[in-house]
N, C-alpha and C. Protein backbone atom coordinates (compact mmCIF):
# COMPACT_ATOMS: atom_id res chain seq x y z
N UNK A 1 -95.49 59.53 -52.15
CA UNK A 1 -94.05 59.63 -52.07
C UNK A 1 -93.55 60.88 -52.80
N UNK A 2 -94.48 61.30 -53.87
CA UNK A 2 -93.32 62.45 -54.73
C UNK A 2 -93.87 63.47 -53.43
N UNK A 3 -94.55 63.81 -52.73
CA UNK A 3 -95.07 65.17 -51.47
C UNK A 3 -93.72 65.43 -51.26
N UNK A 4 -93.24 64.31 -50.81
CA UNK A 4 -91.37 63.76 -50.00
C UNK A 4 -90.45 64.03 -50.46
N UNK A 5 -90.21 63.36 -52.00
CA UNK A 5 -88.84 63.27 -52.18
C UNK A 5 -88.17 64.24 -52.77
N UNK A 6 -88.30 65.65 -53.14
CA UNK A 6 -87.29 66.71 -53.11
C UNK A 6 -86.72 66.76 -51.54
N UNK A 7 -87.42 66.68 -50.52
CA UNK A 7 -86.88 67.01 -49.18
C UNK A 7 -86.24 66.02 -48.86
N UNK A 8 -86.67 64.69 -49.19
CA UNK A 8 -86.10 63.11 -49.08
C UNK A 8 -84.86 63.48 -49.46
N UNK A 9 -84.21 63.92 -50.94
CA UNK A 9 -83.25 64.20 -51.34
C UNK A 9 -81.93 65.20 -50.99
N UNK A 10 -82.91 66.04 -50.69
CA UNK A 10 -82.02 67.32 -50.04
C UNK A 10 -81.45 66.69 -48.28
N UNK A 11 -82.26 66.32 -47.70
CA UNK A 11 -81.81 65.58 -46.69
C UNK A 11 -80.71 64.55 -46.74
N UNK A 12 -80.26 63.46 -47.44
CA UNK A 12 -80.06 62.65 -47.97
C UNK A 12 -78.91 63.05 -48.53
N UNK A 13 -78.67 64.17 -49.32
CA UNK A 13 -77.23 64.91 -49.89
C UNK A 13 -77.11 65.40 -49.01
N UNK A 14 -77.34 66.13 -47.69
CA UNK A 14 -76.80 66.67 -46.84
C UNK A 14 -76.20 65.61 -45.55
N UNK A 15 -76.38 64.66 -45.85
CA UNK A 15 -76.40 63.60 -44.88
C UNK A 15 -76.93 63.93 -43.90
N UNK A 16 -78.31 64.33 -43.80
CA UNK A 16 -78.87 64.19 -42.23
C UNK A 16 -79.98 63.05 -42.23
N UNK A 17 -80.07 62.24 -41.17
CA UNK A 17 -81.05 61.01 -41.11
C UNK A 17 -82.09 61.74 -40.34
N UNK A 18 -83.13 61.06 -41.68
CA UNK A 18 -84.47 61.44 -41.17
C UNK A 18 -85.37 60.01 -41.56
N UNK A 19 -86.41 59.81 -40.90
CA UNK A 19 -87.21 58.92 -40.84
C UNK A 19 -88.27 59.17 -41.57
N UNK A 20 -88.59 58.05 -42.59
CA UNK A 20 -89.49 57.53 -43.69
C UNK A 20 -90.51 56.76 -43.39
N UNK A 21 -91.87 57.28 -43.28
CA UNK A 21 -93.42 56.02 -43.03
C UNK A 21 -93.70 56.39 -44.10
N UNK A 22 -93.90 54.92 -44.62
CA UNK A 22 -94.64 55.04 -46.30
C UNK A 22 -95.77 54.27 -45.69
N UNK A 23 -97.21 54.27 -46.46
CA UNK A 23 -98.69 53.78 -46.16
C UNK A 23 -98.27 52.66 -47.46
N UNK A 24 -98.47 51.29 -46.70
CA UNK A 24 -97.70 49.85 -47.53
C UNK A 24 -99.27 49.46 -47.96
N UNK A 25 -100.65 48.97 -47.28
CA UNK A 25 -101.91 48.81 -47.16
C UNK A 25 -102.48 49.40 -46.48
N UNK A 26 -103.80 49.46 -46.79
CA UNK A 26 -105.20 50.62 -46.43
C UNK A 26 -106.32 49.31 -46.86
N UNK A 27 -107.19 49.25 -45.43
CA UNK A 27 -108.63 48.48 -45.55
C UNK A 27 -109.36 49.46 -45.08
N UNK A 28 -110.60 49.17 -45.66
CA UNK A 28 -111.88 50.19 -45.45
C UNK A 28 -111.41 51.57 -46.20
N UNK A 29 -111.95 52.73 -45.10
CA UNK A 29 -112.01 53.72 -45.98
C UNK A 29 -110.75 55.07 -45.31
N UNK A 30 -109.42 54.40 -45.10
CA UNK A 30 -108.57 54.97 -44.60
C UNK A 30 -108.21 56.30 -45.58
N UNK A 31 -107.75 57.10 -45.44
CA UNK A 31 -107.50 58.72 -46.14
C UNK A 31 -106.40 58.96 -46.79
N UNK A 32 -105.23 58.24 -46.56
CA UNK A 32 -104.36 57.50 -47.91
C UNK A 32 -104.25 56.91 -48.42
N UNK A 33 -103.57 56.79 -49.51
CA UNK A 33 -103.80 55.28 -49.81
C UNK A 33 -102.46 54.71 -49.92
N UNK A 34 -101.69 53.34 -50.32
CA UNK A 34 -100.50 53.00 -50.36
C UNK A 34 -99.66 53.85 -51.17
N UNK A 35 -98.12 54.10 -50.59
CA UNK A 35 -97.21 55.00 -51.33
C UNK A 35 -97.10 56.66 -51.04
N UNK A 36 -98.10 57.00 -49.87
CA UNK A 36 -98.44 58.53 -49.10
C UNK A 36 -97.08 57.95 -48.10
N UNK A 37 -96.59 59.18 -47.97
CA UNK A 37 -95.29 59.23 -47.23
C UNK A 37 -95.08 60.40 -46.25
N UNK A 38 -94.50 60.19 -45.54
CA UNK A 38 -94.12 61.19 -44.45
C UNK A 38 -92.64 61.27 -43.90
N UNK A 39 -92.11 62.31 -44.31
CA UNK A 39 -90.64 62.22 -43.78
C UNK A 39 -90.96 63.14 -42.37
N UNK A 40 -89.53 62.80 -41.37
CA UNK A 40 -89.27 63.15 -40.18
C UNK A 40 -87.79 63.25 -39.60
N UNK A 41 -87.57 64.78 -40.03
CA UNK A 41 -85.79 65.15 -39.81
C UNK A 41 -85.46 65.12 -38.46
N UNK A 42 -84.56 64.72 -37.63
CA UNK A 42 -83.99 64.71 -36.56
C UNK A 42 -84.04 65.74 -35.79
N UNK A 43 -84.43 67.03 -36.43
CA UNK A 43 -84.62 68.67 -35.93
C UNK A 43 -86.26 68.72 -35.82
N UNK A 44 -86.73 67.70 -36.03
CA UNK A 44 -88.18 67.83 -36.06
C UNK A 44 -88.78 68.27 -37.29
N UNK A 45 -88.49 68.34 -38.32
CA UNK A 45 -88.86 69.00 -39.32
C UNK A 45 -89.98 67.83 -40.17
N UNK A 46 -91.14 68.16 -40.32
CA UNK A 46 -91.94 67.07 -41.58
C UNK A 46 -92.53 67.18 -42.53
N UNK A 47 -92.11 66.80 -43.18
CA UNK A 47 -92.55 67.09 -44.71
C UNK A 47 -94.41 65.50 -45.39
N UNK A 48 -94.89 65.87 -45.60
CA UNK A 48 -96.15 64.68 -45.77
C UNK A 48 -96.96 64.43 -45.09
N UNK A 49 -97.60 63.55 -46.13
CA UNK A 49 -98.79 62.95 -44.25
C UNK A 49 -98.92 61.36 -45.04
N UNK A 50 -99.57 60.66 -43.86
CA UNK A 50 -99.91 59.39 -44.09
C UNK A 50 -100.98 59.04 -43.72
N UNK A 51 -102.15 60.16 -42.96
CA UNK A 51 -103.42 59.68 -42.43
C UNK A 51 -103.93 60.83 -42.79
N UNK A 52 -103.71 62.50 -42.64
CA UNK A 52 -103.74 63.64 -43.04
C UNK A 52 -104.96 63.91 -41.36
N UNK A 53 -104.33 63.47 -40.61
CA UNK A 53 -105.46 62.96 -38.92
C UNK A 53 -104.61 62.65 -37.82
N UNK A 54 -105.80 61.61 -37.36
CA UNK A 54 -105.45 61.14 -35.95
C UNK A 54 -103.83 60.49 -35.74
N UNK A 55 -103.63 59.72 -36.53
CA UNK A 55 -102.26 58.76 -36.41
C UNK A 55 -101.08 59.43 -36.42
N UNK A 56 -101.04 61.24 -37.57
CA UNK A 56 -100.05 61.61 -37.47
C UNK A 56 -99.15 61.95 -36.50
N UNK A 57 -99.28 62.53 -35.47
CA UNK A 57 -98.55 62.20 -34.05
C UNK A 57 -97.82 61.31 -33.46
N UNK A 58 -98.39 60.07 -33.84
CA UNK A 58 -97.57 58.53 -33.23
C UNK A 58 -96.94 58.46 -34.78
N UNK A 59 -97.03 58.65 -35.96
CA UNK A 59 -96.07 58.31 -36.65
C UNK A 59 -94.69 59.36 -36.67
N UNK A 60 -95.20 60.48 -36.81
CA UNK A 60 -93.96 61.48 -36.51
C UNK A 60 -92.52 61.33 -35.17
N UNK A 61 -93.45 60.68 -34.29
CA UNK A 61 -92.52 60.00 -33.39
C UNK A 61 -92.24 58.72 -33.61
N UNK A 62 -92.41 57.99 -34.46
CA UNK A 62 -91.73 56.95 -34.77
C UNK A 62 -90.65 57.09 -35.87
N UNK A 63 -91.40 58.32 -36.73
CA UNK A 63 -90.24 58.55 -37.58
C UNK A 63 -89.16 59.11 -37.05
N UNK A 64 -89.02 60.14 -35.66
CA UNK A 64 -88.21 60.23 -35.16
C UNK A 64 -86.96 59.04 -34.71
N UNK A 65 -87.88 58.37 -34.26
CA UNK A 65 -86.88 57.19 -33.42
C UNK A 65 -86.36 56.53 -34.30
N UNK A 66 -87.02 56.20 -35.06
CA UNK A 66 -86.44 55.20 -36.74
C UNK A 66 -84.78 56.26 -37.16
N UNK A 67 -85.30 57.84 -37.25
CA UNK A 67 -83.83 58.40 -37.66
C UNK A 67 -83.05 58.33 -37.11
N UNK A 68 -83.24 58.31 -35.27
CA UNK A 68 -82.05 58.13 -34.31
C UNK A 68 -81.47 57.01 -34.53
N UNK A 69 -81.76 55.83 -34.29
CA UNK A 69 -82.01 54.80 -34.22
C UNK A 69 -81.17 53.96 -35.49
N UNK A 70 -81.75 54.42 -36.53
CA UNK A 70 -81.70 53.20 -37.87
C UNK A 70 -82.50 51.62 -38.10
N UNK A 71 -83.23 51.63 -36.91
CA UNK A 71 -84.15 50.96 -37.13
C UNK A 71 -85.44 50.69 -37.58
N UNK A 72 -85.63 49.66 -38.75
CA UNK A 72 -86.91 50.00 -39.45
C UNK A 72 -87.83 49.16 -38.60
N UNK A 73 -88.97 49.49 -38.74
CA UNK A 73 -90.47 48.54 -38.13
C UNK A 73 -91.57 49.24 -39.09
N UNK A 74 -92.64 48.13 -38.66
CA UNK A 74 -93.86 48.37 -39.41
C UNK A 74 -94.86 48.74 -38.50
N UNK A 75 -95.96 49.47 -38.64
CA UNK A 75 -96.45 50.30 -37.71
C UNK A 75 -98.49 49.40 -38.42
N UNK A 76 -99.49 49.35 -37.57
CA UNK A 76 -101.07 49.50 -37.83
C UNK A 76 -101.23 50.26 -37.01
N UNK A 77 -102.43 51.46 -37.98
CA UNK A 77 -103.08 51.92 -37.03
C UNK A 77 -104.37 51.64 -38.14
N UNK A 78 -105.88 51.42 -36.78
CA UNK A 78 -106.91 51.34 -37.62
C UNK A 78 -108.19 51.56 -36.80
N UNK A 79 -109.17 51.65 -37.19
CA UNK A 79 -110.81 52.15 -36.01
C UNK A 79 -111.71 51.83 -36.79
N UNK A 80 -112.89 51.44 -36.36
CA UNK A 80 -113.39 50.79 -36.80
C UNK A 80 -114.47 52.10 -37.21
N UNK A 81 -115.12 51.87 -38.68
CA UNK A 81 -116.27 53.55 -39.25
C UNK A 81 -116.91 53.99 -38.11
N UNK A 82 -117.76 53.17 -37.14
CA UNK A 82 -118.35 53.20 -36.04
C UNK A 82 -118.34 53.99 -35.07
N UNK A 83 -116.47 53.20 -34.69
CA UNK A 83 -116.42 54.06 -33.92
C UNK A 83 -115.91 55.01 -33.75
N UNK A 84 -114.84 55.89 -35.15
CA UNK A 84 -114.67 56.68 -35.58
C UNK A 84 -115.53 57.97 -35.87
N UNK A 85 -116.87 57.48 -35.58
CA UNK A 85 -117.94 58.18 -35.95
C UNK A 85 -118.08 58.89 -34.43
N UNK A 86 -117.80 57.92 -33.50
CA UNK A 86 -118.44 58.29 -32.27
C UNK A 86 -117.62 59.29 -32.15
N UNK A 87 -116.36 58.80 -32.28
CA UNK A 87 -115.23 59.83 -31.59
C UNK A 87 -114.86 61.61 -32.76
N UNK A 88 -115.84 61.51 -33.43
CA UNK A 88 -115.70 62.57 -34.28
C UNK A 88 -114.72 63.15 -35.27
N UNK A 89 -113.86 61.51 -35.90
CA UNK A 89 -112.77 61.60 -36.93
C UNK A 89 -113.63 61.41 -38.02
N UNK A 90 -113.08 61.60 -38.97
CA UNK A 90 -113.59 61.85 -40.38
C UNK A 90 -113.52 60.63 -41.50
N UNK A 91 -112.73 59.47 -40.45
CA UNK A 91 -112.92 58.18 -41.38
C UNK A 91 -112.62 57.22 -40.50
N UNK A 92 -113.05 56.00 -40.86
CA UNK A 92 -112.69 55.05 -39.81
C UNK A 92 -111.24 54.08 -40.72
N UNK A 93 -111.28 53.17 -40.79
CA UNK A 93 -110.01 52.46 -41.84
C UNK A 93 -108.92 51.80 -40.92
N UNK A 94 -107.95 51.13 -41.83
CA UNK A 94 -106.62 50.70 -41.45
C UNK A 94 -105.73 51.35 -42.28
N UNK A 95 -104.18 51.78 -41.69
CA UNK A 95 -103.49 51.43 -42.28
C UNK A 95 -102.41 51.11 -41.95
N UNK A 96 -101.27 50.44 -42.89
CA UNK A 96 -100.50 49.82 -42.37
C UNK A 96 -98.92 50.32 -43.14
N UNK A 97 -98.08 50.99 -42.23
CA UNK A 97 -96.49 51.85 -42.76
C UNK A 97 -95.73 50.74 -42.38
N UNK A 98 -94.51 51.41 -43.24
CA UNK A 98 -92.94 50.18 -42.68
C UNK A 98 -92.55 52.28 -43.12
N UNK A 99 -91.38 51.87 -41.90
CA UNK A 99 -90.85 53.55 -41.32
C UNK A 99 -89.36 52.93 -41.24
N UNK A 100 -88.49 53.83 -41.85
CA UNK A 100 -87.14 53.41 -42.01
C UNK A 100 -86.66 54.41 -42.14
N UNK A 101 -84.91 54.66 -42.00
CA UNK A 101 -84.18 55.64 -42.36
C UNK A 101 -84.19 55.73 -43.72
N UNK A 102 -84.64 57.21 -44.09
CA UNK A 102 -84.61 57.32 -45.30
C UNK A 102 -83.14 57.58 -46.11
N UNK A 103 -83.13 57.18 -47.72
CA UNK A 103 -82.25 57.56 -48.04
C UNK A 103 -81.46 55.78 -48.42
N UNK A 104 -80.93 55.88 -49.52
CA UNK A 104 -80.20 54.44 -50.29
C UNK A 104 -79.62 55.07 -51.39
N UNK A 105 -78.63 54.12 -51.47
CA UNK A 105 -77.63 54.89 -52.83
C UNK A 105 -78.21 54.97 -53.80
N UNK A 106 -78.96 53.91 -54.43
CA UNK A 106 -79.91 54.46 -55.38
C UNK A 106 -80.99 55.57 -55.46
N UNK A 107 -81.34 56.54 -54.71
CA UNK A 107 -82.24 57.72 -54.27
C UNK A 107 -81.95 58.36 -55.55
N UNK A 108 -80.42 59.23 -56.23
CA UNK A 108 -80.75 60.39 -57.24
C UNK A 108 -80.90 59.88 -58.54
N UNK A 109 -80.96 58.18 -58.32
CA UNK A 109 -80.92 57.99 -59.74
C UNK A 109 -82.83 57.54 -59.17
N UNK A 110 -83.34 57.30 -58.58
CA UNK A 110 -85.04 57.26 -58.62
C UNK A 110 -85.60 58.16 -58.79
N UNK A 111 -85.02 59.51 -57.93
CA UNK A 111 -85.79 60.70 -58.11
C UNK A 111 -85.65 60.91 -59.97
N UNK A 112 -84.19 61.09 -60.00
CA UNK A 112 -84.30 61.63 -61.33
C UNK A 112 -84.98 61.23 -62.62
N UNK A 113 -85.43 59.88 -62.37
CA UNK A 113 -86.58 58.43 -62.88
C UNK A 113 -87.91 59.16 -63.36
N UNK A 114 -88.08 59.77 -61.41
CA UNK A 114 -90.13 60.38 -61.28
C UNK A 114 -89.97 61.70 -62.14
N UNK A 115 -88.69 62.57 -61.87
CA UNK A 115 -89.10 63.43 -62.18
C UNK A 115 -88.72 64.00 -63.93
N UNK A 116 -88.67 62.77 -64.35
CA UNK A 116 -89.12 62.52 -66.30
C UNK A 116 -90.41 61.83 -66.30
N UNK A 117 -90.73 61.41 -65.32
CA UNK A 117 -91.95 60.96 -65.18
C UNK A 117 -92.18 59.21 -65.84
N UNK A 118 -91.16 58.64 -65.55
CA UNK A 118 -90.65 57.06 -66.39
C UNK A 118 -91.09 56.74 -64.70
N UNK A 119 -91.84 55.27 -65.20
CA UNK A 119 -92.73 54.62 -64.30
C UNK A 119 -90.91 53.52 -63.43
N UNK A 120 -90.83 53.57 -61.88
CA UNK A 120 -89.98 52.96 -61.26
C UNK A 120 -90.85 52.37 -59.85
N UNK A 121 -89.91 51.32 -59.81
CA UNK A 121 -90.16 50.99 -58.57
C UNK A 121 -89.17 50.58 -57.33
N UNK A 122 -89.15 50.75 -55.84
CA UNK A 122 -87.97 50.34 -55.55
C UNK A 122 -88.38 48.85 -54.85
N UNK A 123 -87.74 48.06 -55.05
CA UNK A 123 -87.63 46.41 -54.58
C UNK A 123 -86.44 46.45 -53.09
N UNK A 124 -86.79 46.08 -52.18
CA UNK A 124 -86.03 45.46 -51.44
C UNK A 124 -86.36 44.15 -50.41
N UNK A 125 -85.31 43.75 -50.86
CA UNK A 125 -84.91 42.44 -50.27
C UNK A 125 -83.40 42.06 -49.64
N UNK A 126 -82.99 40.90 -50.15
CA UNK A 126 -81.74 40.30 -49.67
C UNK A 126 -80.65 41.87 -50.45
N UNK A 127 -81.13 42.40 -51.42
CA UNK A 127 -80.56 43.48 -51.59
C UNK A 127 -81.74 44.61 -51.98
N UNK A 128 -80.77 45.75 -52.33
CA UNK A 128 -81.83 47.10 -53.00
C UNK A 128 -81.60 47.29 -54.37
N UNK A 129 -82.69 47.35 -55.04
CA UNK A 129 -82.33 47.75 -56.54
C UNK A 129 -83.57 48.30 -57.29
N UNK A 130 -83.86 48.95 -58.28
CA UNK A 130 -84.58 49.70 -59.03
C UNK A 130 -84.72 48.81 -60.23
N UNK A 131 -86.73 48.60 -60.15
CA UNK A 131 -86.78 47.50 -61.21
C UNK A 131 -88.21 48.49 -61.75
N UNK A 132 -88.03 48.25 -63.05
CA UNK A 132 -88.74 49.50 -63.97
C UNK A 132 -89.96 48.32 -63.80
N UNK A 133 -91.36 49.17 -63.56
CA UNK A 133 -92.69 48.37 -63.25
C UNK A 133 -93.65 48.71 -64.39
N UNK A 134 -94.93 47.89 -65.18
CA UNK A 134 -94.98 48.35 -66.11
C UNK A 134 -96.27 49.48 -65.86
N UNK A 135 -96.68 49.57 -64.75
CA UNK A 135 -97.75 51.37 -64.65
C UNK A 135 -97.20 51.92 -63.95
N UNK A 136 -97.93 53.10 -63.44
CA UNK A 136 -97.26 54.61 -62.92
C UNK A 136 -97.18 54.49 -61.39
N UNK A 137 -96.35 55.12 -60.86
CA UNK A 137 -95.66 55.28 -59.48
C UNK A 137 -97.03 55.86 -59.27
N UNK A 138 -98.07 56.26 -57.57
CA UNK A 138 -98.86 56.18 -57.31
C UNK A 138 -98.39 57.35 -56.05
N UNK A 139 -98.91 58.37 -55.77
CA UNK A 139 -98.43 59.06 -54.77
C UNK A 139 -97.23 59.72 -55.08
């Protein structure tokens, strides 16, 4: 997530919607790990990766549609070492994003959190809120 969030931010004060895949779980030996992020501006613009491979393509267009849109979903992609091997990718794995419009009123008070380097986390549920976690933000 920190790859992201200066651009997360700058986007976000400018009000333009762009679409957010964060990597939520990873089985086997997938190439991110949870908390790798990828933003996707409405102009096409992307900032991250979430596979640093094959998947990036279908997520960049989902992050598209998520910005048009405002609709969040959760995305798997996964191959098995095998047959990853056959097909000449560099890892086989799962992983598994939730892709949303980026950007919540709480954003300059998180960034400004990471970048003192004070351990945060963001919670959402029935609402959104910033609940201090007791180890370090990860990505």
């Amino acid at each position: 997530m920190r790859d992201v969030l200066d651009e997360l931010l700058r986007a976000w004060r400018a009000g333009e919607p762009a679409g957010l895949a964060t990597v939520t779980a990873t089985w086997s030996s997938a190439p991110r790990q949870p908390g790798a992020a990828m933003l996707v501006g409405l102009d096409g613009t992307a900032t991250g990766s979430v596979s640093g491979g094959c998947v990036e393509g279908a997520v960049y267009e989902s992050c598209r549609e998520v910005a048009a849109s405002g609709m969040p979903r959760t995305a798997r992609f996964g191959i098995t070492d095998d047959d990853a091997f056959e097909v000449g990718l560099p890892c086989g794995g799962t992983i598994e994003l939730f892709i949303e419009r980026a950007g919540f009123p709480e954003l300059p008070l998180l960034a400004d959190e990471v970048a003192a380097g004070r351990p945060v986390a963001r919670w959402s549920g029935s609402g959104r809120r910033l609940t201090a976690t007791s180890g370090p933000i990860h990505s």
